[in-house]
Protein backbone atom coordinates (compact mmCIF):
# COMPACT_ATOMS: atom_id res chain seq x y z
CA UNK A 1 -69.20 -9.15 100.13
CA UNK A 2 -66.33 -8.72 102.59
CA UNK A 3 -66.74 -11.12 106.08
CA UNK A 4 -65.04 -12.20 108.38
CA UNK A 5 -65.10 -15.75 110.42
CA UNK A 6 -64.68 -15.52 114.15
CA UNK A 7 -63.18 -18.34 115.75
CA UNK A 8 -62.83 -18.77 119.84
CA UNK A 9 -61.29 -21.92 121.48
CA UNK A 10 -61.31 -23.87 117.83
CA UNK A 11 -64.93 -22.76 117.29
CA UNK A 12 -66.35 -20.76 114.17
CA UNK A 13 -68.83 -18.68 115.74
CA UNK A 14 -70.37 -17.30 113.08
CA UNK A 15 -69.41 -15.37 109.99
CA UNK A 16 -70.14 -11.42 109.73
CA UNK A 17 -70.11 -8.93 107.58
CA UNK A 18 -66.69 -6.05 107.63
CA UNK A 19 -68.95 -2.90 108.66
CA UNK A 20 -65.51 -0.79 108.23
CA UNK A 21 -61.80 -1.47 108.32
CA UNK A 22 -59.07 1.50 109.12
CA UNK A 23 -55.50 1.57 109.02
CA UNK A 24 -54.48 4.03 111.51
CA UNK A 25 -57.75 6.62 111.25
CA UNK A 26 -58.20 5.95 107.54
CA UNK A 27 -60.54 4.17 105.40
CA UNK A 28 -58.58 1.03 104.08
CA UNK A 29 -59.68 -1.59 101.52
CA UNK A 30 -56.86 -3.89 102.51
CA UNK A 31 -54.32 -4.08 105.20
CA UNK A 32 -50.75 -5.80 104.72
CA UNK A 33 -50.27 -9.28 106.69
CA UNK A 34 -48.57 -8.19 109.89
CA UNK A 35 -49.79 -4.44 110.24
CA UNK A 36 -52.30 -3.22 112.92
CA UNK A 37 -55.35 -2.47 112.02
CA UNK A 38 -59.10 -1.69 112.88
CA UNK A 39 -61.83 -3.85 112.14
CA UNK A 40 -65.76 -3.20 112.89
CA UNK A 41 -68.26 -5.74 112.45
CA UNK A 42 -72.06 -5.82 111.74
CA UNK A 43 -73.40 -7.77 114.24
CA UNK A 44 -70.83 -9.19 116.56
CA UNK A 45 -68.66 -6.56 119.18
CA UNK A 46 -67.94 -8.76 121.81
CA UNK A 47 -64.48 -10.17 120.14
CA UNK A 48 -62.30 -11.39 122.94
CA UNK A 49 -58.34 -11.86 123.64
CA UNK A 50 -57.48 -14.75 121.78
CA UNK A 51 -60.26 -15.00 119.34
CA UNK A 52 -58.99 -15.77 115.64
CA UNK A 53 -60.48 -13.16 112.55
CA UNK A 54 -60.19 -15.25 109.63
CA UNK A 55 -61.18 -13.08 106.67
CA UNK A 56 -62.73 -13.88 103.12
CA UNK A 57 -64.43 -12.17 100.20
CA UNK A 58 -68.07 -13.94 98.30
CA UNK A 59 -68.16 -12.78 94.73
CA UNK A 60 -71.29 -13.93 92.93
CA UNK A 61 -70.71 -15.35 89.33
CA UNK A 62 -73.32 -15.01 86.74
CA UNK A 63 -73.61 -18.48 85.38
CA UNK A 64 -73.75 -18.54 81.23
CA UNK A 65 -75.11 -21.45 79.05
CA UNK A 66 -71.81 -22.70 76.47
């Protein structure tokens, strides 16, 4: 589960969900550090100049009995 933090004036807003990402007009799993990219959210359009994306994956992990 790919989401993203949004963060405006030192503020986590909220987390959301990455809807779809695209580098230039394709599909991308993953974009390099420094390279433009475009990022759609579920939930949340009204990102702002200035607002932070911070991005993270959850990965569930079956717990087993030793």
């Amino acid at each position: 589960d790919n989401r993203v933090h949004v963060i405006r004036d030192n503020t986590v807003l909220n987390d959301y969900r990455i809807a779809s990402l695209k580098r230039e007009k394709d599909d991308a799993k993953e974009v390099r550090d420094g390279m433009e990219c475009g990022i759609r959210l579920e939930g949340f359009n009204d990102v702002k100049e200035g607002d932070l994306l911070e991005a993270f994956r959850i990965d569930e992990i079956q717990r087993t009995l030793s």
